[in-house]
C-alpha atoms as a PDB file:
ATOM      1  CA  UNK A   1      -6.197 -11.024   9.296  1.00  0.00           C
ATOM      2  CA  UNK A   2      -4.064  -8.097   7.696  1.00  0.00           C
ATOM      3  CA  UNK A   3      -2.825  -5.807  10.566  1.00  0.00           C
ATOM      4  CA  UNK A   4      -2.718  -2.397  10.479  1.00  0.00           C
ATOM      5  CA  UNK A   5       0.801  -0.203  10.040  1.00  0.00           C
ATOM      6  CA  UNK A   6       1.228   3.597   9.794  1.00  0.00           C
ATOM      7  CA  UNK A   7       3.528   4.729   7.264  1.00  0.00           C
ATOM      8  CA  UNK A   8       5.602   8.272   7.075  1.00  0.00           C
ATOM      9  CA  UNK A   9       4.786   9.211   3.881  1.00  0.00           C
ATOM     10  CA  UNK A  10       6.216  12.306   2.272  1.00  0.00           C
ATOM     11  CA  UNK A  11       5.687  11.542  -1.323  1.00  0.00           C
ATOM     12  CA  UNK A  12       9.474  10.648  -1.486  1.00  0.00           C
ATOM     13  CA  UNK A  13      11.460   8.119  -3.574  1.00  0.00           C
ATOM     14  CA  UNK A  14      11.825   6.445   0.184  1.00  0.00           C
ATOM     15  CA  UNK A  15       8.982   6.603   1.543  1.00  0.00           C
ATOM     16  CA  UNK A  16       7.025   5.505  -1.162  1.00  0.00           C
ATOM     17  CA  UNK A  17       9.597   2.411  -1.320  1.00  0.00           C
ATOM     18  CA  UNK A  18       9.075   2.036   2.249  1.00  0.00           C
ATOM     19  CA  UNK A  19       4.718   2.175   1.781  1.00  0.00           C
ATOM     20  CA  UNK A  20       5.468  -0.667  -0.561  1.00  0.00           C
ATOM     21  CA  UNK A  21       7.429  -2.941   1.147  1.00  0.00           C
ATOM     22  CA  UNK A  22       4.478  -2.804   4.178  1.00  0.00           C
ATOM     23  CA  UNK A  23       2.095  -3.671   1.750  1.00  0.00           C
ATOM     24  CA  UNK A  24       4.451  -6.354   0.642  1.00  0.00           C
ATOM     25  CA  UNK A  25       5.079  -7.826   4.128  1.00  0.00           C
ATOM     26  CA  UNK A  26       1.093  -8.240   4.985  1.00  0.00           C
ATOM     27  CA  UNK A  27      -0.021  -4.713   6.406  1.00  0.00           C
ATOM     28  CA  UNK A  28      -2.679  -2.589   5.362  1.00  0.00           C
ATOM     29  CA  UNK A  29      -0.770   0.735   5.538  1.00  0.00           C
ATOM     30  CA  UNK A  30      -2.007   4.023   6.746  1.00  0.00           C
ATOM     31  CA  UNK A  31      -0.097   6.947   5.138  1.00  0.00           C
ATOM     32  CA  UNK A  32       0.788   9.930   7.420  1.00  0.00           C
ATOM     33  CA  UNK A  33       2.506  13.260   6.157  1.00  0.00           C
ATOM     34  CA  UNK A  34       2.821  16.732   7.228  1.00  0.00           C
ATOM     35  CA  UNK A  35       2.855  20.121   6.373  1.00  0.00           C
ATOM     36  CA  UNK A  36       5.328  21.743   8.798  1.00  0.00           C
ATOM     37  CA  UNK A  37       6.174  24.698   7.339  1.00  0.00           C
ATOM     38  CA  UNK A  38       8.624  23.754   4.497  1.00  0.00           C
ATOM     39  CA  UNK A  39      10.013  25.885   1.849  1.00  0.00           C
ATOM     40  CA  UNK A  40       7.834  24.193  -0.840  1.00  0.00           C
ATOM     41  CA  UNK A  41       4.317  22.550  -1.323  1.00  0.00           C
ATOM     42  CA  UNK A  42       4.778  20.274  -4.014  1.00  0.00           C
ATOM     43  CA  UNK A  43       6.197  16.936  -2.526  1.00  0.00           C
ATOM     44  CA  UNK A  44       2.953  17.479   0.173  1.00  0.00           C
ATOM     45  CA  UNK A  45       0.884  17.937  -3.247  1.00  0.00           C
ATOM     46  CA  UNK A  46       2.756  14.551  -4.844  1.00  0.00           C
ATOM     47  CA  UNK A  47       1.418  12.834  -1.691  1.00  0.00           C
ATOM     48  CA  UNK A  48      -2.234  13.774  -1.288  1.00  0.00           C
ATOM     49  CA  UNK A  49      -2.652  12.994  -5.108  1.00  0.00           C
ATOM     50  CA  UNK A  50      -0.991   9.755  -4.764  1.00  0.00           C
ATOM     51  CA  UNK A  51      -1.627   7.974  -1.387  1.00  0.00           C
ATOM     52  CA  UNK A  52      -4.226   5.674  -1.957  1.00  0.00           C
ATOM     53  CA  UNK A  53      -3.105   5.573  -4.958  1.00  0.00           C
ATOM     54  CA  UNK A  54       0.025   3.835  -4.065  1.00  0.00           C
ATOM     55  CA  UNK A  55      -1.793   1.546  -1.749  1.00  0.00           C
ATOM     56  CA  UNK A  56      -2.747   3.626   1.476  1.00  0.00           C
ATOM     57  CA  UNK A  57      -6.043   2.876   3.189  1.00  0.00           C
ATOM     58  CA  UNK A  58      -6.204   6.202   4.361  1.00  0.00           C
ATOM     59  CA  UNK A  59      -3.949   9.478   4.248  1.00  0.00           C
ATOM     60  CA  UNK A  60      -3.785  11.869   7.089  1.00  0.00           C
ATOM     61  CA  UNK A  61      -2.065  15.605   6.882  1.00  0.00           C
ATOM     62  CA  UNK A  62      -0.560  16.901   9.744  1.00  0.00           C
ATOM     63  CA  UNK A  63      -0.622  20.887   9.334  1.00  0.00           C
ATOM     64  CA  UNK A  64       1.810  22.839  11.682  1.00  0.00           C
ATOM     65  CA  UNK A  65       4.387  25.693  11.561  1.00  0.00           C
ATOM     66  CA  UNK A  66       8.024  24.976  11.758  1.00  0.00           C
ATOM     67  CA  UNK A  67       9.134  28.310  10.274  1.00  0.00           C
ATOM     68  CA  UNK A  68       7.953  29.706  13.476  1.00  0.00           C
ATOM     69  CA  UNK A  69      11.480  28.586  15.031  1.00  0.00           C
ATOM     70  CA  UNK A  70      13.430  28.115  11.483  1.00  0.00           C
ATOM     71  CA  UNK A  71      16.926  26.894  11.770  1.00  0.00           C
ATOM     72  CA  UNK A  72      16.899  24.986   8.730  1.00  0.00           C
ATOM     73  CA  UNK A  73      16.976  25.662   5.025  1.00  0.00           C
ATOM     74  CA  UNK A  74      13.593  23.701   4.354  1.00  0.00           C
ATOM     75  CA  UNK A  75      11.307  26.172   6.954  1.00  0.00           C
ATOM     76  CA  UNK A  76      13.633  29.031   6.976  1.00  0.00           C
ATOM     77  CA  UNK A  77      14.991  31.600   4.413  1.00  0.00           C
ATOM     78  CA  UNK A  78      18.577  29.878   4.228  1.00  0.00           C
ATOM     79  CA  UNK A  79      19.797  28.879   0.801  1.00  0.00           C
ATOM     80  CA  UNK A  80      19.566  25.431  -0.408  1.00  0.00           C
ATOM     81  CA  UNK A  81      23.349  24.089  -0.780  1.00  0.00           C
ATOM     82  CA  UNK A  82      23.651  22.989  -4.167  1.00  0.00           C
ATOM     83  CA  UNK A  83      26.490  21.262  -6.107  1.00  0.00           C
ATOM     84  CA  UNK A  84      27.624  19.181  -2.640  1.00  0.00           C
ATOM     85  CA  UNK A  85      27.501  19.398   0.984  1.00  0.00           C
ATOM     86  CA  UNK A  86      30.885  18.688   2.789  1.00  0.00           C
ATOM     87  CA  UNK A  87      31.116  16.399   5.996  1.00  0.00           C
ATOM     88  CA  UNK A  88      28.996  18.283   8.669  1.00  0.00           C
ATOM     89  CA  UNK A  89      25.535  17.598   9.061  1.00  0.00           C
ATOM     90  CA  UNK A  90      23.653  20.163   6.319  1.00  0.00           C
ATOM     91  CA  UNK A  91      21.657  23.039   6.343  1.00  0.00           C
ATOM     92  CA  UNK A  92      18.650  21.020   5.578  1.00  0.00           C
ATOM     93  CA  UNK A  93      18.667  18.846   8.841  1.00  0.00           C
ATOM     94  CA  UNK A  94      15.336  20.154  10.488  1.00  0.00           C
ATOM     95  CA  UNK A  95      15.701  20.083  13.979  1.00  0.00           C
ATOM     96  CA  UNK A  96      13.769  16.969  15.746  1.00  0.00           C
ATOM     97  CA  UNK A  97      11.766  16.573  12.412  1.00  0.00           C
ATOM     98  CA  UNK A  98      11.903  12.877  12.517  1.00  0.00           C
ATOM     99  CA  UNK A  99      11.092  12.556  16.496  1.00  0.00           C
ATOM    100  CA  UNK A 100       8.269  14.965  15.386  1.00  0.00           C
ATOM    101  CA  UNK A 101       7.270  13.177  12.850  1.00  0.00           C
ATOM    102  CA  UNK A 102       7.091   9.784  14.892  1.00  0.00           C
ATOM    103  CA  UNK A 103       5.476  11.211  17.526  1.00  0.00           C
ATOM    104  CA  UNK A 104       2.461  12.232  15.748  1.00  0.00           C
ATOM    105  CA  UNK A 105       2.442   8.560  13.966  1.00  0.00           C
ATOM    106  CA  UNK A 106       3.014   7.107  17.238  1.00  0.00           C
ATOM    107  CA  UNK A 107      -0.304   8.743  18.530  1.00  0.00           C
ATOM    108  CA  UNK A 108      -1.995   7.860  15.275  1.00  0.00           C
ATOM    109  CA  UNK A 109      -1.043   4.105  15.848  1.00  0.00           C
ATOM    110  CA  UNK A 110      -2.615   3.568  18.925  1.00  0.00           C
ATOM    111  CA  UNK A 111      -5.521   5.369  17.838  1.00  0.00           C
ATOM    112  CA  UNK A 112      -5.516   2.990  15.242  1.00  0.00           C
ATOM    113  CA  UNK A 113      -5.026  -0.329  17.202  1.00  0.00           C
ATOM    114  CA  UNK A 114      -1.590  -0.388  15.087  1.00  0.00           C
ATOM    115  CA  UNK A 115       1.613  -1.560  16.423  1.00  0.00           C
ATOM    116  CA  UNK A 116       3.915  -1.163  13.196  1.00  0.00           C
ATOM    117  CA  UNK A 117       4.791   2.049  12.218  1.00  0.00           C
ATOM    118  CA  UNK A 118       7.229   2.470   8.724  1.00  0.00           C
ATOM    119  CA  UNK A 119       9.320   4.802   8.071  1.00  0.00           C
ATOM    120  CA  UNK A 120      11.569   5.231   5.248  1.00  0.00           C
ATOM    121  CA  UNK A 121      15.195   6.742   6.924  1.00  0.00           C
ATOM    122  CA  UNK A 122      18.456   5.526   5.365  1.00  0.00           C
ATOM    123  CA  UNK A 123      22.022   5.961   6.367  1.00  0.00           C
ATOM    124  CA  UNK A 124      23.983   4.644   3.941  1.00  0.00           C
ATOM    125  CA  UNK A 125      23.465   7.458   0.830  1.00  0.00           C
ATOM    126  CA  UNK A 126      21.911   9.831   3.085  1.00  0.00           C
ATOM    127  CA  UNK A 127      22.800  13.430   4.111  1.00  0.00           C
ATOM    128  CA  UNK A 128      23.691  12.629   7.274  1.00  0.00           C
ATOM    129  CA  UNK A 129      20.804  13.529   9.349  1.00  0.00           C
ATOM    130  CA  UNK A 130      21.406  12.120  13.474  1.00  0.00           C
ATOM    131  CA  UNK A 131      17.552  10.900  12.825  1.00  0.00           C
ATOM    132  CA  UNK A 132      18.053   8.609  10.119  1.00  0.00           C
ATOM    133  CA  UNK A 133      20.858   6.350  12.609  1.00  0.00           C
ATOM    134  CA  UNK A 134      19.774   2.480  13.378  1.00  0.00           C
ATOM    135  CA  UNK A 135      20.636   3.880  17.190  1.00  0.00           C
ATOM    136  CA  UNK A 136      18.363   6.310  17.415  1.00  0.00           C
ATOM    137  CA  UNK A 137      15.287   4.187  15.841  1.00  0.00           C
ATOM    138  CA  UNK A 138      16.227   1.714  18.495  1.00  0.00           C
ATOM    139  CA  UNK A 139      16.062   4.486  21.416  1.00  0.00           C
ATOM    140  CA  UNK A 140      12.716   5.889  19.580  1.00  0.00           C
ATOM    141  CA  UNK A 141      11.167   2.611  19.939  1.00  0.00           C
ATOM    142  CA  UNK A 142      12.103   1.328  23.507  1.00  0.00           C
ATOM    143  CA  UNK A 143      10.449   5.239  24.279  1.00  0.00           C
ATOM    144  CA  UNK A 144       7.725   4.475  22.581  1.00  0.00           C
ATOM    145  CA  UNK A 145       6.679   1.757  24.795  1.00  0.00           C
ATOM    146  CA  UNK A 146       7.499   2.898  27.378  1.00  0.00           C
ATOM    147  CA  UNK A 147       5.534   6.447  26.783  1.00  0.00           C
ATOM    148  CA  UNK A 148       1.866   4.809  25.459  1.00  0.00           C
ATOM    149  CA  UNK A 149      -0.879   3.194  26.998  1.00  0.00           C
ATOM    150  CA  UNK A 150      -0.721   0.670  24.928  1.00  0.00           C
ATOM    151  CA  UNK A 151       3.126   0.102  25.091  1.00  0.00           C
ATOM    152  CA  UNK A 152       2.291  -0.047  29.226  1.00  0.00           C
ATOM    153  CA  UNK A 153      -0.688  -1.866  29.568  1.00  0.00           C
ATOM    154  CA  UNK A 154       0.851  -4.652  27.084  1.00  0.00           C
ATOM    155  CA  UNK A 155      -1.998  -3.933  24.521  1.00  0.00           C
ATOM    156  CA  UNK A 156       0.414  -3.467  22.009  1.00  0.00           C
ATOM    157  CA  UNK A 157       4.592  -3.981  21.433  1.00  0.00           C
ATOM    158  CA  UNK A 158       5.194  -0.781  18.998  1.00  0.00           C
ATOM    159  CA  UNK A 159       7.673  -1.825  16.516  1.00  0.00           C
ATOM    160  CA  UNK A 160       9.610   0.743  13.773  1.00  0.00           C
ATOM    161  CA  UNK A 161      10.281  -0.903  10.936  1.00  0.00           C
ATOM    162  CA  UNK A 162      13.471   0.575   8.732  1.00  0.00           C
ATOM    163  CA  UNK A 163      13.525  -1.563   5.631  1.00  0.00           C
ATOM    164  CA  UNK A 164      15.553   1.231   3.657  1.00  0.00           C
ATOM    165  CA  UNK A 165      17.661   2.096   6.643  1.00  0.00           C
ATOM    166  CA  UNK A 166      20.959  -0.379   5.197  1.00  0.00           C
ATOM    167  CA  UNK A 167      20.374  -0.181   1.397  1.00  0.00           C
ATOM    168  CA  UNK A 168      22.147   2.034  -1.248  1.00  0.00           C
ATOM    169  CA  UNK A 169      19.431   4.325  -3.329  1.00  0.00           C
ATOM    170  CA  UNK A 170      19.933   1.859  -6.225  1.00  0.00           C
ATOM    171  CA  UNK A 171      19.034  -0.928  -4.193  1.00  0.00           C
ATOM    172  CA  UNK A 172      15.555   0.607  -2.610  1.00  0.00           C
ATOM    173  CA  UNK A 173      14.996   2.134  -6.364  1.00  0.00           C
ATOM    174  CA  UNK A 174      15.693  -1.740  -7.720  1.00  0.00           C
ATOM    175  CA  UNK A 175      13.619  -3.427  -4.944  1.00  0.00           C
ATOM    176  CA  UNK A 176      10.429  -0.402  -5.637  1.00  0.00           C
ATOM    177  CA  UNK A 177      10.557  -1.236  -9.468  1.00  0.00           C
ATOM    178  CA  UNK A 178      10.232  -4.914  -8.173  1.00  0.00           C
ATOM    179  CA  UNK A 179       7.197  -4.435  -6.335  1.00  0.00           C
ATOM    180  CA  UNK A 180       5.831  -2.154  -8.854  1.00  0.00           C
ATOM    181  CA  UNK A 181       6.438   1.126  -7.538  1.00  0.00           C
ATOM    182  CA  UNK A 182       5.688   3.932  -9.998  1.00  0.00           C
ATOM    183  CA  UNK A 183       8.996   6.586  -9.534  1.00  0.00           C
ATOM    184  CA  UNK A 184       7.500   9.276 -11.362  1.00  0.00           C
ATOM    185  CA  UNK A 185       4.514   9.814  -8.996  1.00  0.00           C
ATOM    186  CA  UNK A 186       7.207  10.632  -6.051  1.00  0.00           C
ATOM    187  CA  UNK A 187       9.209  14.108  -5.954  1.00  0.00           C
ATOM    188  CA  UNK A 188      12.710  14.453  -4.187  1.00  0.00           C
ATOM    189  CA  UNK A 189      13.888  18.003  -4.600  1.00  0.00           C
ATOM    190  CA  UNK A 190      14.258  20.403  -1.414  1.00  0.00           C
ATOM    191  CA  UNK A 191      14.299  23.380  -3.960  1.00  0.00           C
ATOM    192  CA  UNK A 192      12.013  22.987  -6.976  1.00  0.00           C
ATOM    193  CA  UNK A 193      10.797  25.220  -9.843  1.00  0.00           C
ATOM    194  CA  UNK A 194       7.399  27.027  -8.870  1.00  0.00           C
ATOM    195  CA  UNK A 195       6.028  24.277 -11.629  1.00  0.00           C
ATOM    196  CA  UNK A 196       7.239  22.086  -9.889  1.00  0.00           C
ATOM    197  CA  UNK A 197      10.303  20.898 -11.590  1.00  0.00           C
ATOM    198  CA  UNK A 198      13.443  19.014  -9.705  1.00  0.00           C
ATOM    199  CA  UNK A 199      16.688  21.387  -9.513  1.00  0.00           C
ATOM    200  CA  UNK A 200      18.920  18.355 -10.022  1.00  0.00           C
ATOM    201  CA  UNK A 201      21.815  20.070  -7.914  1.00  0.00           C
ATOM    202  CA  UNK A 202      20.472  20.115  -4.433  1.00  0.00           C
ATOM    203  CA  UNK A 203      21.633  16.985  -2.200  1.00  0.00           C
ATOM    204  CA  UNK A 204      18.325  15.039  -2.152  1.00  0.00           C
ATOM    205  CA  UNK A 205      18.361  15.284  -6.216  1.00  0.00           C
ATOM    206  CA  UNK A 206      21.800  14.252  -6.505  1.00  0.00           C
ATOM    207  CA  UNK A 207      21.109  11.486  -4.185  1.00  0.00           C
ATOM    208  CA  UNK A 208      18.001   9.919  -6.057  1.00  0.00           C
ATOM    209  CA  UNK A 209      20.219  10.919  -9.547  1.00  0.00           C
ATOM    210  CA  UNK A 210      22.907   8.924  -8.214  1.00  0.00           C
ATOM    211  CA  UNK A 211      20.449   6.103  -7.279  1.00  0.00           C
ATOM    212  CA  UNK A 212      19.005   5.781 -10.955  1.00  0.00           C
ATOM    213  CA  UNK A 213      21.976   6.128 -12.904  1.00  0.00           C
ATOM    214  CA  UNK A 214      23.940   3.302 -10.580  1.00  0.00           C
ATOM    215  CA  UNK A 215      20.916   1.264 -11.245  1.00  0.00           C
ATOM    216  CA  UNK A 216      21.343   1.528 -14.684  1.00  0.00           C
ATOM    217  CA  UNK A 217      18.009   3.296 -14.665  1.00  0.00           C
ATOM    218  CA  UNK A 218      16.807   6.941 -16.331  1.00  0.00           C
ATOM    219  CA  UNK A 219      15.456   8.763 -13.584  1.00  0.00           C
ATOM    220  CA  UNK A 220      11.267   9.664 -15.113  1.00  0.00           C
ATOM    221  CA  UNK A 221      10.951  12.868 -13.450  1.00  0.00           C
ATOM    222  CA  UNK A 222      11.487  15.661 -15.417  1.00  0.00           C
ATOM    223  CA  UNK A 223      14.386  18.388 -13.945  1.00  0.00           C
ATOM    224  CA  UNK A 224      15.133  21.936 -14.846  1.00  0.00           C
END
């Protein structure tokens, strides 16, 4: 019997990868994303039109307000950095996003009956977020069982998977084509046109840009 899994899903080149690969490895996935507050709509639009399409049994949106504390440049009125960030951790680290975002999929999963959850965090060509580290997945899950019912009572072992977390961006793009992953119904860009169009200088578009062309790939989306 195929087991249940929660997936982050943002409508990303990654996490759609990552809803994939669960699919792949036996799970029926259930596709979590969130409207927090950030600076555009149109990845969270990507995703609801494209969920279940990709595979998802079901697709729940999370609605709350990040803006109300800022202190990035994706729910606050700080610039996008474009043309390179330098060493430090970037203006578009949200604080605690990630642990956020877990938390609600943790809830979601025992709900569910679920004891995978997926989520699609790399460090290797990354920004350099502190949430996207192998170290802190491993802390995140050891609280997880220790913070549920389920995790307590033995009902259930919770278990974050990280298939991207080691791979380049032309490696997950390579192994997405492989299992049929359709690139041009994800989005990327922190800082799009209002229609909608990738900037193509902001760090997540030069990241996914990078991916394609070291793939020997042409990237489908369309940028301004």
């Amino acid at each position: 019997m195929r087991q249940k899994a929660v997936v982050l899903y943002s409508g990303g080149l990654d996490s759609s990868t990552c809803m994939a690969m669960a699919i792949a490895e036996g799970f029926i996935p259930y596709a979590i994303s969130f409207s927090y507050g950030q600076r555009h709509s149109h990845e969270l639009e990507v995703a609801k039109a494209n969920a279940v399409r990709l595979g998802a049994a079901e697709h729940l949106v999370v609605d709350f307000d990040l803006r109300l504390m800022g202190g990035s440049a994706l729910t606050s009125d700080i610039d996008v950095p474009k043309q390179g960030v330098g060493n430090d951790i970037p203006v578009t680290y949200v604080p605690a996003r990630n642990t956020i975002f877990l938390s609600f999929a943790l809830g979601w999963a025992e709900v569910l009956g679920a004891a995978d959850i997926y989520i699609g965090v790399n460090a290797l060509d990354y920004s350099g977020y502190p949430d996207c580290r192998p170290e802190y997945i491993e802390a995140y899950q050891k609280m997880a069982n220790l913070a549920t019912r389920a995790g307590v009572e033995g009902a259930s072992r919770f278990k974050i998977h990280t298939p991207l977390i080691s791979m380049t961006k032309a490696e997950i793009i390579k192994a997405g084509l492989a299992l049929g992953v359709d690139y041009s119904l994800t989005h990327s860009c922190y800082d799009p046109t209002p229609a909608g169009l990738s900037c193509g200088e902001c760090d997540s578009c030069r990241l996914r840009l990078k991916g394609f062309a070291e793939a020997g790939l042409k990237d489908p989306l369309k940028y301004s």
